[in-house]
Protein backbone atom coordinates (compact mmCIF):
# COMPACT_ATOMS: atom_id res chain seq x y z
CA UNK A 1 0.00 0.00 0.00
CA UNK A 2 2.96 2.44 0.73
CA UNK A 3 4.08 1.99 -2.81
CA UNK A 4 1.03 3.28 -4.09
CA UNK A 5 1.49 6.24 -1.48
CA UNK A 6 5.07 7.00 -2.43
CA UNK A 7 4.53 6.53 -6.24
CA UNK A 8 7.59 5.02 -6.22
CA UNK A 9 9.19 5.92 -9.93
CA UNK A 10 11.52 3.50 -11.54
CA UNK A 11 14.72 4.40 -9.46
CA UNK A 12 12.75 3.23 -6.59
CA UNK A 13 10.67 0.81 -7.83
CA UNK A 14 13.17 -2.45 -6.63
CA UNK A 15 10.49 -4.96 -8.36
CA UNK A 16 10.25 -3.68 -11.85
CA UNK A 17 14.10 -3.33 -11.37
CA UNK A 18 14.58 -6.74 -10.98
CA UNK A 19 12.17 -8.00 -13.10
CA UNK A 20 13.60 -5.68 -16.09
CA UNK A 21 16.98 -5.23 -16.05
CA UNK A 22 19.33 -7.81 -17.65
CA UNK A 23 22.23 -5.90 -19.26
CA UNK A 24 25.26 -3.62 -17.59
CA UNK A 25 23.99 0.24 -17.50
CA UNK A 26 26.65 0.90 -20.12
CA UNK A 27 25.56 -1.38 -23.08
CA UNK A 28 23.08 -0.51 -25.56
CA UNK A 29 20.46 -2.92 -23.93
CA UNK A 30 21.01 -1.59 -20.66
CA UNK A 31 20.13 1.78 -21.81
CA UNK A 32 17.28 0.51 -23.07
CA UNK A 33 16.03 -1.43 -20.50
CA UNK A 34 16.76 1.82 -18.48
CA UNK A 35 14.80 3.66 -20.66
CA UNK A 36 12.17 1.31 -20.60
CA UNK A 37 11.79 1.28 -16.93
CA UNK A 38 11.11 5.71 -16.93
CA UNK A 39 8.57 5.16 -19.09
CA UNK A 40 6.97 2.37 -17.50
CA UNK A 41 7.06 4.21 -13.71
CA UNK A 42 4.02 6.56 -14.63
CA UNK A 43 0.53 4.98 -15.62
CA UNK A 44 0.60 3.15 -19.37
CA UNK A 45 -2.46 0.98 -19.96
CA UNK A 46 -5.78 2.81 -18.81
CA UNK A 47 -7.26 0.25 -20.64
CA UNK A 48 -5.99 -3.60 -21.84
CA UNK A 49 -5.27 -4.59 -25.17
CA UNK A 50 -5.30 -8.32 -24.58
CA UNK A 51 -9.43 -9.85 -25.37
CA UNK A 52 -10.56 -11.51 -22.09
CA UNK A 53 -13.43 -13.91 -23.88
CA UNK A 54 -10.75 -15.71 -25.29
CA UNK A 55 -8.50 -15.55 -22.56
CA UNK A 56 -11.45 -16.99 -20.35
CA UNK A 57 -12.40 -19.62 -23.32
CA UNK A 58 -8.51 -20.59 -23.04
CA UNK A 59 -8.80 -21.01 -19.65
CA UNK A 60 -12.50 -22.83 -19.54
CA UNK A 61 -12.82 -20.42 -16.53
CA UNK A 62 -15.89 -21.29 -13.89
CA UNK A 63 -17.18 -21.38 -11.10
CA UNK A 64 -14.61 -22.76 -8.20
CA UNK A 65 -11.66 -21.55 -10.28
CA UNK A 66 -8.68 -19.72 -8.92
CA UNK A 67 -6.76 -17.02 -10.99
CA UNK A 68 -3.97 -14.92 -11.59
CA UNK A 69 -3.69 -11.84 -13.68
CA UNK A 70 -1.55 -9.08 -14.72
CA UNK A 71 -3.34 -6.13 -13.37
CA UNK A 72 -2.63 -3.37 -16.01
CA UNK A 73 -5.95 -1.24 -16.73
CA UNK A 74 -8.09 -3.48 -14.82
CA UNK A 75 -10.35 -4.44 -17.15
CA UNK A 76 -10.03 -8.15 -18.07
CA UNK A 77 -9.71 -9.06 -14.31
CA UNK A 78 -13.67 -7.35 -13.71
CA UNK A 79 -14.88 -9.83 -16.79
CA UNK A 80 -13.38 -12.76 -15.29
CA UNK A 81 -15.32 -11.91 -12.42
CA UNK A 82 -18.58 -12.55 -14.78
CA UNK A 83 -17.50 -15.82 -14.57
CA UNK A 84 -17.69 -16.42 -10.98
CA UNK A 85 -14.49 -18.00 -10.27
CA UNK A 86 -13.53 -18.91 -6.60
CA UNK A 87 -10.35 -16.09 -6.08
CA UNK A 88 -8.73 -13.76 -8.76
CA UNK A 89 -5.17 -12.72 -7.61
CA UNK A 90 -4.34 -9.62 -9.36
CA UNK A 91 -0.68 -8.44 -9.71
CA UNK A 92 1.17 -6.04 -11.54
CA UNK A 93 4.95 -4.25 -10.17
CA UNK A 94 3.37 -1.00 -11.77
CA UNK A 95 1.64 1.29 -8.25
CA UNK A 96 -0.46 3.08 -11.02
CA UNK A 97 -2.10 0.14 -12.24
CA UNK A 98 -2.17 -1.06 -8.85
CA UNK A 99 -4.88 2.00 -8.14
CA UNK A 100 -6.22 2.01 -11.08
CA UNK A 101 -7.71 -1.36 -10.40
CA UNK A 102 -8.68 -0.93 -6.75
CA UNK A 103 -10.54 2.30 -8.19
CA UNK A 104 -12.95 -0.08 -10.75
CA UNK A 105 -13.27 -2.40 -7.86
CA UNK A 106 -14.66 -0.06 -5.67
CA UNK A 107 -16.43 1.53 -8.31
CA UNK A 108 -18.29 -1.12 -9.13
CA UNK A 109 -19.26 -2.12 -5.34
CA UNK A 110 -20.69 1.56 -4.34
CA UNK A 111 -21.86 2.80 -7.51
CA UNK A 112 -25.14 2.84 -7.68
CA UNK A 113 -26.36 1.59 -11.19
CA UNK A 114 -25.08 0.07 -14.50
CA UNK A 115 -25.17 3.30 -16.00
CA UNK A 116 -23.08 5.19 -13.39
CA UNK A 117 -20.46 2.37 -14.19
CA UNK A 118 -20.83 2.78 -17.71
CA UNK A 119 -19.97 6.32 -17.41
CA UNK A 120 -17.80 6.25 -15.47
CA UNK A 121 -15.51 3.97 -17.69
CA UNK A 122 -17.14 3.72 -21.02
CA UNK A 123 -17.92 7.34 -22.12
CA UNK A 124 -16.16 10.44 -22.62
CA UNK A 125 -16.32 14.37 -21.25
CA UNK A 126 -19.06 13.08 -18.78
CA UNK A 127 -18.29 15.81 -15.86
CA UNK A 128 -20.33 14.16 -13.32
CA UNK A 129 -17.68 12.02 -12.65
CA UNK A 130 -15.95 13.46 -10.39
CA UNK A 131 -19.01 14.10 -8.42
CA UNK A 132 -19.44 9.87 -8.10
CA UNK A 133 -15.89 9.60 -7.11
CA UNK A 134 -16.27 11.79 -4.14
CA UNK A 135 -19.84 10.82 -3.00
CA UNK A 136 -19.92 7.30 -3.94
CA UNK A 137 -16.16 6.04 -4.43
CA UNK A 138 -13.95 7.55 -2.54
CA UNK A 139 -14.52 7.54 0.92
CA UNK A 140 -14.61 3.43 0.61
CA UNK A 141 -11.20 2.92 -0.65
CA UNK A 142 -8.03 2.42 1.05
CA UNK A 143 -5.95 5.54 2.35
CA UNK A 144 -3.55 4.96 -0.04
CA UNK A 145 -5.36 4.57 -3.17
CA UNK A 146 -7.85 7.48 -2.33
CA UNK A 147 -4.81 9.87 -1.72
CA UNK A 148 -3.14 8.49 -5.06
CA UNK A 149 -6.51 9.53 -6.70
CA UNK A 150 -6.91 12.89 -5.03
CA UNK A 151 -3.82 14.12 -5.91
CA UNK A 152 -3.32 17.21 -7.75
CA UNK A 153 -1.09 17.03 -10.90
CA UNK A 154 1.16 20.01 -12.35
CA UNK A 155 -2.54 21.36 -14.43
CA UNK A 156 -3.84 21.76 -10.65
CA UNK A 157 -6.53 19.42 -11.74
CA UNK A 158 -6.75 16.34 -9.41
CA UNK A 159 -5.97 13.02 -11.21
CA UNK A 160 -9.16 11.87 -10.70
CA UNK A 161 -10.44 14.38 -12.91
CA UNK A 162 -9.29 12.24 -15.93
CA UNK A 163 -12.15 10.21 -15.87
CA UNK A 164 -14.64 13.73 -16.58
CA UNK A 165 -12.82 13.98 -20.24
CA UNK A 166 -11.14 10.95 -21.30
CA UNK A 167 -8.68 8.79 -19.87
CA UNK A 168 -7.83 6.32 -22.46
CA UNK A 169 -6.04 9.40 -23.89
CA UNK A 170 -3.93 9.05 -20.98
CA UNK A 171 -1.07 6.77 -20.04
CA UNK A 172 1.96 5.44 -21.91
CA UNK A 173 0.03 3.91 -24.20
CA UNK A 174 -2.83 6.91 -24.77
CA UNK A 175 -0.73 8.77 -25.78
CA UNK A 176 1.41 6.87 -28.13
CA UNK A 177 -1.51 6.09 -30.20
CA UNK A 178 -1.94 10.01 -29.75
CA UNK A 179 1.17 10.57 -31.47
CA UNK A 180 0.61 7.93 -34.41
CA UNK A 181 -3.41 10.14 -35.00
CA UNK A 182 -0.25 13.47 -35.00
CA UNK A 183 1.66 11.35 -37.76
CA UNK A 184 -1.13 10.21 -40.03
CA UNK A 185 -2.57 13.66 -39.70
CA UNK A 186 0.81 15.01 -41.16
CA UNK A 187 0.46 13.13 -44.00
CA UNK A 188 -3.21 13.80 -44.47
CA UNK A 189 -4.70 11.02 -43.18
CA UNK A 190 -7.58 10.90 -40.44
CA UNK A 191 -7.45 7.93 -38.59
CA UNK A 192 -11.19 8.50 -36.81
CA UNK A 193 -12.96 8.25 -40.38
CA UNK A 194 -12.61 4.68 -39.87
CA UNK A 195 -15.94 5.58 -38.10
CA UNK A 196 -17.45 6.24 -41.21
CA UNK A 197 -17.08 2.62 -42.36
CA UNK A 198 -20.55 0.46 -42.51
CA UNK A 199 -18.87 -3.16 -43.51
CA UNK A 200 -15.71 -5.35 -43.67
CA UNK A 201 -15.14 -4.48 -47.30
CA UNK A 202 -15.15 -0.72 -46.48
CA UNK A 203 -13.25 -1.16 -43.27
CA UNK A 204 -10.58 -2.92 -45.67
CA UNK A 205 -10.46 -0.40 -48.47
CA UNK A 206 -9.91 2.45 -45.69
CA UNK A 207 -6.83 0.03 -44.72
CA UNK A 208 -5.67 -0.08 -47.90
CA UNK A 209 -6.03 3.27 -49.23
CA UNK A 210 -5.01 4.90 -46.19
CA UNK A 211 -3.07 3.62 -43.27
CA UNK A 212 -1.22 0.75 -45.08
CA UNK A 213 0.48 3.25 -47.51
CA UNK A 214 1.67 5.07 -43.84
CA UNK A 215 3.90 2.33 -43.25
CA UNK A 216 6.25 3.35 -46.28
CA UNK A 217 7.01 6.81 -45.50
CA UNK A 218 10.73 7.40 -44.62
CA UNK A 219 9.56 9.15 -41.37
CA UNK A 220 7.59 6.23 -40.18
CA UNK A 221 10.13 3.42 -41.29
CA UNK A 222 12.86 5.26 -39.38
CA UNK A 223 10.48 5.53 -36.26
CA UNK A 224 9.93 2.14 -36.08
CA UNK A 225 13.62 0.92 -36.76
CA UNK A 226 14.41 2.52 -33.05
CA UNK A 227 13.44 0.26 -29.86
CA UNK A 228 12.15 3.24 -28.44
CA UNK A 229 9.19 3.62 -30.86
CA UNK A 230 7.36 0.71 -29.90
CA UNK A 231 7.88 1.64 -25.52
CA UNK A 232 4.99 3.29 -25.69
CA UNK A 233 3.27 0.25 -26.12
CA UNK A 234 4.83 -1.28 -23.22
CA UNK A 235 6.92 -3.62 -25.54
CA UNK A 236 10.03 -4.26 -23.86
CA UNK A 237 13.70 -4.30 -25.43
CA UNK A 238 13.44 -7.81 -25.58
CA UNK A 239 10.51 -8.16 -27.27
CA UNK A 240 11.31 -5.63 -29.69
CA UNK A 241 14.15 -7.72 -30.54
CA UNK A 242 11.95 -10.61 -31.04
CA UNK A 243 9.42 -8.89 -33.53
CA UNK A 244 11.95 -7.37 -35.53
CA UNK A 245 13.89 -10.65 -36.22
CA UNK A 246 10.04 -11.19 -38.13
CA UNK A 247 10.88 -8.32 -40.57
CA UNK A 248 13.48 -7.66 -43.02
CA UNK A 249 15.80 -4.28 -42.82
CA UNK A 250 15.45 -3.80 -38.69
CA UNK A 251 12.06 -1.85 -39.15
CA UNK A 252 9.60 -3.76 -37.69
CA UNK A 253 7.22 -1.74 -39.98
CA UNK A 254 5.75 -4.88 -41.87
CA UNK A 255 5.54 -6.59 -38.81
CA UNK A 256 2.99 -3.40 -37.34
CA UNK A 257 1.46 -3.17 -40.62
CA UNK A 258 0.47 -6.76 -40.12
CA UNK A 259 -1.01 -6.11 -36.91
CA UNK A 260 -3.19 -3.41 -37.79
CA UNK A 261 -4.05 -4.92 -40.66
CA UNK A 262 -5.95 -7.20 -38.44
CA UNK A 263 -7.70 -4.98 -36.39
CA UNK A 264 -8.97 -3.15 -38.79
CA UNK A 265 -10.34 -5.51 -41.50
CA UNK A 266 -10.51 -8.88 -39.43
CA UNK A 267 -13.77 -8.16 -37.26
CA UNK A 268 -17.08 -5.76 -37.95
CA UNK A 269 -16.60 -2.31 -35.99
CA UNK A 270 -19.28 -2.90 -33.97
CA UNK A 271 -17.55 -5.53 -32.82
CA UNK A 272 -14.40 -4.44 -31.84
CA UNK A 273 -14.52 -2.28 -29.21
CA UNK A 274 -10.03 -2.08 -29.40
CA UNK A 275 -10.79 -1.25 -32.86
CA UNK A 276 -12.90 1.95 -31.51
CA UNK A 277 -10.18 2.69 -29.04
CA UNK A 278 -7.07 2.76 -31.61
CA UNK A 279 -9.20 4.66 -34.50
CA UNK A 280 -11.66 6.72 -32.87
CA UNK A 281 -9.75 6.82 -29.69
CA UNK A 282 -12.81 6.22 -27.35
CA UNK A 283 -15.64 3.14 -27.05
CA UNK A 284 -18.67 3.11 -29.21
CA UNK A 285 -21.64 4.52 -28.05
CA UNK A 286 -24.84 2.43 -27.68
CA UNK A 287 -26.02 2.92 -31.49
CA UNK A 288 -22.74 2.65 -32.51
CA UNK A 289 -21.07 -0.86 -31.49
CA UNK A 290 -20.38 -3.18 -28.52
CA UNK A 291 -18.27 -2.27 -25.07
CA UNK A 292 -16.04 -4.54 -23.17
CA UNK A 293 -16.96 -7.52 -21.45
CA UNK A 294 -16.62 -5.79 -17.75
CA UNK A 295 -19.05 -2.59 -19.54
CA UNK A 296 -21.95 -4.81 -20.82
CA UNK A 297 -25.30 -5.29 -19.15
CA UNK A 298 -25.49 -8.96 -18.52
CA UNK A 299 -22.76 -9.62 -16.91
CA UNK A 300 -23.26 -6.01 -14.40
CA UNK A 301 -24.59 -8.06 -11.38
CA UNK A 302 -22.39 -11.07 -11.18
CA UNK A 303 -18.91 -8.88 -11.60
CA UNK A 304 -20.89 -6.33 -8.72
CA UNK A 305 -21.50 -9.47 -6.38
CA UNK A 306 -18.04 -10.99 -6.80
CA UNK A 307 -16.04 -7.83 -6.37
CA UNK A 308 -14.50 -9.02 -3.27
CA UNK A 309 -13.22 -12.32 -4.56
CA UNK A 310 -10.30 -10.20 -6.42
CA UNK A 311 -7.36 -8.91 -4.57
CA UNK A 312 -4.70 -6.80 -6.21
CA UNK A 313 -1.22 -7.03 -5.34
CA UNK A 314 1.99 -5.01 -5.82
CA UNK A 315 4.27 -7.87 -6.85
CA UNK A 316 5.13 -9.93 -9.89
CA UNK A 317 3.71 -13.38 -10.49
CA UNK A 318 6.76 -15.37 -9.16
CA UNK A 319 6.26 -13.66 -6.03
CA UNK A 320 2.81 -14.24 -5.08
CA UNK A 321 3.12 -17.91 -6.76
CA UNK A 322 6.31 -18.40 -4.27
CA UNK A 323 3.78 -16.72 -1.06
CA UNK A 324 1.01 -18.35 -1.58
CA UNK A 325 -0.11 -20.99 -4.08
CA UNK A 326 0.89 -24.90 -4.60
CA UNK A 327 2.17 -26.00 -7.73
CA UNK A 328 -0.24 -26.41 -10.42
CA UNK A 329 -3.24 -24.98 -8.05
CA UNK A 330 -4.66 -21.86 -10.50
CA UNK A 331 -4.96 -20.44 -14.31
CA UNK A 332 -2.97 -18.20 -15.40
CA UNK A 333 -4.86 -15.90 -18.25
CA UNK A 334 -3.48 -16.45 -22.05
CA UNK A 335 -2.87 -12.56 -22.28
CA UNK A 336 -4.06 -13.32 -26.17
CA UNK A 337 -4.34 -9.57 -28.12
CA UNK A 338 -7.20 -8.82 -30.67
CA UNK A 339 -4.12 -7.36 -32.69
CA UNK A 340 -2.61 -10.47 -33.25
């Protein structure tokens, strides 16, 4: 709980330390990893990229089931919940995740409707947010995750105030895709008239005429040939290094092309609610296309009633397996991403 207090940044964070670095300060990959870790001390997902129905289909999660999960934005943990399983152990060596998800836990124990949840996390510029979190939220969280929230940030504005305009602009990762709307806009391109598409066939042609061509511009192919370029996505070093032995010329340029290539022509919009979130950068509304699992309807009272059968924990998987599980005693989700 302290860590969440302290906001412990990357020099102090001992856990992502050790779970990160690999190489000597010095090298090349040390930098990185270095690098890696500054970026990855403030919040980067506010939402996840990885699709919990076939994480829980992987799993055959049910009733009586135990679980562990990456924390990150909280929001594939909340649909397992639909599921009913027995315990959900939720980890992640990141403190902003960490009160990110006790925030959506508590949100969705003392708010008082499906809609105020729904607002709260699945629309945009709604101002009577902030109004929930201090009447309904707030004073039933921990210390420490209530002062993380209350916080003011260098605007003034306390960081709770995110959720009245939009905080899946927000984060590492917000932000990123930010900057790739900034680069398709300098070439001409408008990344949110994929809105404008009715049907696979027109959701491909946009791909075609549009974004794939991005992928060839000088600017874009020397982005991409830099580890860096792909941190904001929480890729680390290593992983970089992995993806780009799939391409030819150290850009991993194809290899992204490929990717988004996927989600945008492999599933109907209304559909693909990380589709809505990379393009439009927001969910659908009602008329418009499907939420996430944790946002939808049916599943509102069985995630409300099994809130308490998650705990989130500031420690990596190895550590919590080591504390407090037997060998071969839970799931572990797939982490499988709609982008490939």
């Amino acid at each position: 709980m302290a860590d969440i207090a302290q906001e412990a940044g990357f020099r102090k964070n001992q856990k992502l330390k050790d779970a990160l670095l690999q190489h000597r300060m010095l090298s090349s990959q040390g930098l990185s990893e270095r690098l890696f870790g500054l970026l990855f001390s403030g919040l980067v997902y506010p939402q996840i990229w990885e699709d919990p129905e076939i994480d829980m289909r992987a799993m055959e999660l049910a009733e009586g089931h135990s679980v562990v999960t990456i924390g990150s934005g909280g929001c594939n943990m909340l649909a397992y919940l639909s599921r009913s399983p027995k315990s959900i152990d939720v980890v992640d060596l990141n403190p902003h995740h960490i009160a990110l998800n006790r925030l959506k836990l508590s949100a969705f124990r003392h708010l008082a409707s499906h809609a105020d949840v729904v607002r709260y996390f699945g629309m945009t510029e709604t101002k009577a947010n902030s109004r929930l979190f201090d009447a309904d939220i707030a004073p039933n969280l921990d210390e420490a995750t209530r002062a993380y929230w209350q916080k003011r940030t260098l605007s003034g504005r306390r960081r709770v105030e995110v959720f009245d305009r939009n905080i899946y602009r927000t984060g590492l990762l917000g932000r990123f895709i930010g900057a790739g709307h900034l680069i398709a806009r300098l070439h001409g391109i408008d990344l949110t008239e994929m809105a404008k598409t009715k049907s696979l066939r027109e959701q491909r042609q946009f791909f075609d005429d549009r974004i794939s061509p991005l992928f060839d511009k000088p600017l874009i192919r020397w982005i991409t040939a830099r580890k860096s370029s792909l941190f904001g996505l929480g890729i680390p070093p290593q992983q970089y290094d992995e993806l780009a032995g799939m391409a030819d010329g150290g850009s991993i340029a194809p290899v992204l092309r490929q990717r988004l290539e996927k989600l945008a022509c492999h599933f109907p919009l209304r559909d693909n609610y990380f589709a809505w979130q990379a393009f439009m950068r927001r969910y659908p509304a009602a008329h418009e296309g499907s939420l996430p699992t944790y946002l939808q309807a049916e599943y509102y009272r069985t995630i409300r009633a099994n809130v308490d059968r998650a705990a989130v924990h500031h420690e990596s998987y190895t550590e919590l397996l080591k504390r407090k599980r037997p060998a071969r005693s839970i799931a572990t989700s797939s982490l499988t991403r709609r982008t490939g």
